[in-house]
Protein backbone atom coordinates (compact mmCIF):
# COMPACT_ATOMS: atom_id res chain seq x y z
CA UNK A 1 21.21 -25.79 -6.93
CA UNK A 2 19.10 -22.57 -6.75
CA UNK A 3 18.35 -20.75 -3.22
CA UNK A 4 16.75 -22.29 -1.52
CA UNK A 5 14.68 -18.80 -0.55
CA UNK A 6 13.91 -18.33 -4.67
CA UNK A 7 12.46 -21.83 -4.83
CA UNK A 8 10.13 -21.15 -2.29
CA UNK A 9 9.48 -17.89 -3.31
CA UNK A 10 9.12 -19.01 -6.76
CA UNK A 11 6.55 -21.98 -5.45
CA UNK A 12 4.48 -19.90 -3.38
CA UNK A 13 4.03 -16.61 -5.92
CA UNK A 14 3.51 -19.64 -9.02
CA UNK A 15 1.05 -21.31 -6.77
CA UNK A 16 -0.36 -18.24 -5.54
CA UNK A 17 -1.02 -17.06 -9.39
CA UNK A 18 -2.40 -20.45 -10.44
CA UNK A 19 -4.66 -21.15 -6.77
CA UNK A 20 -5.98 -17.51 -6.50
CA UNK A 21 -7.73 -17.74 -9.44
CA UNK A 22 -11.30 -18.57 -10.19
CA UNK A 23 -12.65 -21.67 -8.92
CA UNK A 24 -12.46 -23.64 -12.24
CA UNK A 25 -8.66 -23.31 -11.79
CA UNK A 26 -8.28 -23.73 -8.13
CA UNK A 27 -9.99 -26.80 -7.72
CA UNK A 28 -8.62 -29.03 -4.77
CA UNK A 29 -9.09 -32.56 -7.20
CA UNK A 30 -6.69 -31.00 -9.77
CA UNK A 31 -4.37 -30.24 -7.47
CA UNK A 32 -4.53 -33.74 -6.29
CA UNK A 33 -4.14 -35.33 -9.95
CA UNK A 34 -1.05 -33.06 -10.58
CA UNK A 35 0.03 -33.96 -7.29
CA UNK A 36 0.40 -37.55 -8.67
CA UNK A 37 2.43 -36.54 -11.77
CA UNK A 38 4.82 -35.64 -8.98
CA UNK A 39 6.61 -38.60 -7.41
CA UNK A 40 5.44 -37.45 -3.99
CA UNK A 41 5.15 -39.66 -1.05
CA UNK A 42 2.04 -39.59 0.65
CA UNK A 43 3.16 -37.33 3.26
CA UNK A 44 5.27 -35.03 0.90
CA UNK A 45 1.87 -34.88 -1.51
CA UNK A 46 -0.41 -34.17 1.82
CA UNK A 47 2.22 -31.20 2.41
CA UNK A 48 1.65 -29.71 -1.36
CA UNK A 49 -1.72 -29.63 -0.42
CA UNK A 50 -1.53 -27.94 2.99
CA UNK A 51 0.75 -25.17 1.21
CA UNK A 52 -1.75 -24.44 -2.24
CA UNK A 53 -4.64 -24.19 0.27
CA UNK A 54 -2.59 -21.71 2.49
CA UNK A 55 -1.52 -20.12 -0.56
CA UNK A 56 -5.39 -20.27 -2.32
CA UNK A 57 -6.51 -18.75 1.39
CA UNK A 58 -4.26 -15.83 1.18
CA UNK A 59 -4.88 -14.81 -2.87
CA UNK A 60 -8.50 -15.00 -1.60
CA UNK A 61 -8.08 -12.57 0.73
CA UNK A 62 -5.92 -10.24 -0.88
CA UNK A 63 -8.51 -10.34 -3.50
CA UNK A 64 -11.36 -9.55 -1.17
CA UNK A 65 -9.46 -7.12 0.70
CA UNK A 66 -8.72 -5.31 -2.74
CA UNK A 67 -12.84 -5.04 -3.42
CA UNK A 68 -13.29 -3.87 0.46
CA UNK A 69 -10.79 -1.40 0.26
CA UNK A 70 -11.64 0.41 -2.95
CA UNK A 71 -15.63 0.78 -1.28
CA UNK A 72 -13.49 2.33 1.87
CA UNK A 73 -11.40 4.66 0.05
CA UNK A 74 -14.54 5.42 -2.19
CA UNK A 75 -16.29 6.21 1.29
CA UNK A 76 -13.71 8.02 2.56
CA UNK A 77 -13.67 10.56 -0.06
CA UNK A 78 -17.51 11.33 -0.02
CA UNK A 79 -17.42 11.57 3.82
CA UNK A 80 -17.17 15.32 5.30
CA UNK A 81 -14.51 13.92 7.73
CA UNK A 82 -12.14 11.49 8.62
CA UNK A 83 -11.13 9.28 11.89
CA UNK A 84 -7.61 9.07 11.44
CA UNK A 85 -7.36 6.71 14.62
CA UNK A 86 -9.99 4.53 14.15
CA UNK A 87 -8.69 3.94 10.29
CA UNK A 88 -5.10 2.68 11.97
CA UNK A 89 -6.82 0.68 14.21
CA UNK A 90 -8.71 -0.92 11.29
CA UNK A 91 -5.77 -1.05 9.49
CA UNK A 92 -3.52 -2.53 12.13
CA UNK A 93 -6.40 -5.38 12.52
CA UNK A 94 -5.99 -6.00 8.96
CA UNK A 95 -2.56 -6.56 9.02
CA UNK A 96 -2.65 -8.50 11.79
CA UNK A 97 -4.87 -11.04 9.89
CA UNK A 98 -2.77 -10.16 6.69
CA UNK A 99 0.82 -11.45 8.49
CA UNK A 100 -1.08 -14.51 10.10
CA UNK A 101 -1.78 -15.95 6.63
CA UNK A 102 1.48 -15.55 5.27
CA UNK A 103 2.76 -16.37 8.30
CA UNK A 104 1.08 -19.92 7.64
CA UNK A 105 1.65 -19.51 4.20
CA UNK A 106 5.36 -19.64 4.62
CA UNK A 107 5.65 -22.50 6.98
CA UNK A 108 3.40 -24.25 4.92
CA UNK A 109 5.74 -23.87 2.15
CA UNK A 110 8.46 -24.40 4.31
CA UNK A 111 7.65 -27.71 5.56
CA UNK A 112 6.80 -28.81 1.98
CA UNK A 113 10.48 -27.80 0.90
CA UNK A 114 12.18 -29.62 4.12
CA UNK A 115 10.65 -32.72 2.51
CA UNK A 116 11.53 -32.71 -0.75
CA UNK A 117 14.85 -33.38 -2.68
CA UNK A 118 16.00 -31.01 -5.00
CA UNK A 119 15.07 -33.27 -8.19
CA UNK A 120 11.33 -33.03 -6.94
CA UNK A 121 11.82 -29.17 -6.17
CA UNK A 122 12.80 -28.88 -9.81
CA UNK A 123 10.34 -30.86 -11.21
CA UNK A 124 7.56 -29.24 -8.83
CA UNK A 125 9.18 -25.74 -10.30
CA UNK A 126 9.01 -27.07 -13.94
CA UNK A 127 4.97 -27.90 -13.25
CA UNK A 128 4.16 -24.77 -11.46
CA UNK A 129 5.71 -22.30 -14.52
CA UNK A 130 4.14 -24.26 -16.96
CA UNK A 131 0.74 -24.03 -15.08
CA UNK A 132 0.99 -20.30 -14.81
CA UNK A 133 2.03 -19.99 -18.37
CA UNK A 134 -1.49 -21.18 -19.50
């Protein structure tokens, strides 16, 4: 059996490649169907969920916070000068939010993994690759 670290690791960066991308691809009823394709119980399947919306909710804001921070490093370098201390506390505030969401992330993935043997961690695995391979 694999780590049990690289499996999640491998779920949540697989899931994080195939929910943080646009909407036609990160729709919540797909993820049910393939959900299906899974053997899951009920509860394990309700789990999946929780951790690809965690996972969709921190892609989307790595993604926004890559747009916000190019317009702030663009207004940086046209300002005359700069606030060192208020940029730390924006960035600390950031990061704050940033660690939250993988904070939930990770026990969302977590508590998926707790519930699942390892023949439906490996077939989960075998799904998730081939979904990020398209």
């Amino acid at each position: 059996m694999k780590n049990p670290l690289f499996t999640i690791a491998a779920i949540s960066l697989l899931s994080l490649n195939t929910f943080s991308t646009p909407p036609a691809y990160a729709n919540e009823d797909i993820m049910k169907l393939l959900l299906k394709t899974q053997n899951l119980s009920e509860q394990q399947a309700s789990l999946a969920l929780n951790a690809a919306r965690s996972v969709k909710l921190f892609g989307e804001t790595i993604q926004a916070d890559k747009a916000q921070a190019k317009t702030y490093m663009l207004g940086l370098i046209q300002s005359d000068n700069m606030d060192v201390d208020y940029m730390m506390k924006s960035y600390r505030h950031w990061q704050t939010q940033v660690d939250t969401k993988v904070e939930n992330m990770l026990n969302d993935l977590a508590a998926l993994h707790s519930q699942l043997d390892q023949e439906q961690r490996q077939q989960l695995l075998k799904t998730l690759q081939k979904l990020a391979q398209r």
